[in-house]
Protein backbone atom coordinates (compact mmCIF):
# COMPACT_ATOMS: atom_id res chain seq x y z
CA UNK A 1 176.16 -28.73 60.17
CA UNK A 2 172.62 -29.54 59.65
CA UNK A 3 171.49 -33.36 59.03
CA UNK A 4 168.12 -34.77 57.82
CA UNK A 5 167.15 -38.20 58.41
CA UNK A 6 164.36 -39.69 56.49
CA UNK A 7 163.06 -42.89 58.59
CA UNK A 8 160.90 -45.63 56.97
CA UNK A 9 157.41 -45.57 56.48
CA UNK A 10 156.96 -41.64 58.55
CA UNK A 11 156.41 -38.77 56.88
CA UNK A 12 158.05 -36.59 59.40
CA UNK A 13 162.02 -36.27 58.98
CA UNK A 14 164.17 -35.44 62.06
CA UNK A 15 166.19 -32.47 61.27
CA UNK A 16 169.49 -31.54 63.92
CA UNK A 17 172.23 -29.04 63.97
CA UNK A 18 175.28 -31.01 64.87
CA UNK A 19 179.55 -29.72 65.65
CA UNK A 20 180.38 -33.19 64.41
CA UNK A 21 182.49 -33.43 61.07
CA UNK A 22 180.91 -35.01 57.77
CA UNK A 23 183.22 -38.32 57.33
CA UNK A 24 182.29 -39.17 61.21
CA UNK A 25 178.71 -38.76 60.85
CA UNK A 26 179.14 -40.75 57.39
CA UNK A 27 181.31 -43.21 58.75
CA UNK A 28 178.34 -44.06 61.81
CA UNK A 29 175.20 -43.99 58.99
CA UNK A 30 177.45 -46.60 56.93
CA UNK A 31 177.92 -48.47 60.02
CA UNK A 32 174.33 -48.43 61.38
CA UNK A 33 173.10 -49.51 58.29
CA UNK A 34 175.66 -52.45 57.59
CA UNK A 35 175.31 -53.78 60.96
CA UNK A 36 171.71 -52.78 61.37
CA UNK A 37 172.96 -50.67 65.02
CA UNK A 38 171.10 -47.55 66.25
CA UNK A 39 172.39 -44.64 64.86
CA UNK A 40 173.48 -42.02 67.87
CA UNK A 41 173.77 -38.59 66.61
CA UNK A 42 174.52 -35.71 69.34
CA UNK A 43 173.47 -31.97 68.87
CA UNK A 44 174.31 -28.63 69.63
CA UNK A 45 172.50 -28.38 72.43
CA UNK A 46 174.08 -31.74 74.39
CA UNK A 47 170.96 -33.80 73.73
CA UNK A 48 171.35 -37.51 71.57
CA UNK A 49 169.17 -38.71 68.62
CA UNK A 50 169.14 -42.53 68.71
CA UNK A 51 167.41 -43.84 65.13
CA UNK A 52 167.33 -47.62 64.52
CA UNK A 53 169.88 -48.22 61.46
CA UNK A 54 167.06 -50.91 60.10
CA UNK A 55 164.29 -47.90 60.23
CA UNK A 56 166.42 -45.73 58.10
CA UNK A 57 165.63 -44.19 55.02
CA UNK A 58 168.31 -41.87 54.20
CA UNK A 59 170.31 -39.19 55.61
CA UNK A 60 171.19 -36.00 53.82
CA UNK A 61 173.99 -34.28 55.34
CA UNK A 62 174.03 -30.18 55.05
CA UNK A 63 177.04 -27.88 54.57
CA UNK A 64 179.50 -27.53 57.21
CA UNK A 65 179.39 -24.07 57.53
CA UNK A 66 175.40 -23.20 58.13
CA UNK A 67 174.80 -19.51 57.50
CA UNK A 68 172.63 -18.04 60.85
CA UNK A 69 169.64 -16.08 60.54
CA UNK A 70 168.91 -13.33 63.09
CA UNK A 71 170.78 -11.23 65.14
CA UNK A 72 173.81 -12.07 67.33
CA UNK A 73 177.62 -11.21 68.20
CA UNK A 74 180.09 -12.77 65.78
């Protein structure tokens, strides 16, 4: 699933492919920003996005099933 998050006063969003289901990733934004925590998001790859929950300034959450571009075995 591919995630967006818009931070505060940049004009750069961070954009991640993620294995993690909606409602979790939901579920930690809502948190972050109630509690004003970091926000720890981990991608495909293995590597962590950490995103102070008071810097954020939304978070669009993709579909769940990305269609891939390109050539590779199914």
């Amino acid at each position: 699933m591919e995630i967006k998050i818009g931070i505060q006063n940049i004009a750069r969003e961070i954009v991640l492919e993620t294995d993690q289901a909606a409602d979790d990733i939901a579920t930690q934004v809502s948190e972050a920003l109630a509690k004003g925590t970091e926000l720890r998001l981990k991608d495909e790859k293995g590597r962590i996005i950490i995103v102070p929950g008071s810097a954020l300034g939304y978070v669009e959450l993709g579909a769940e099933e990305a269609r891939r571009v390109g050539f590779g075995a199914l």
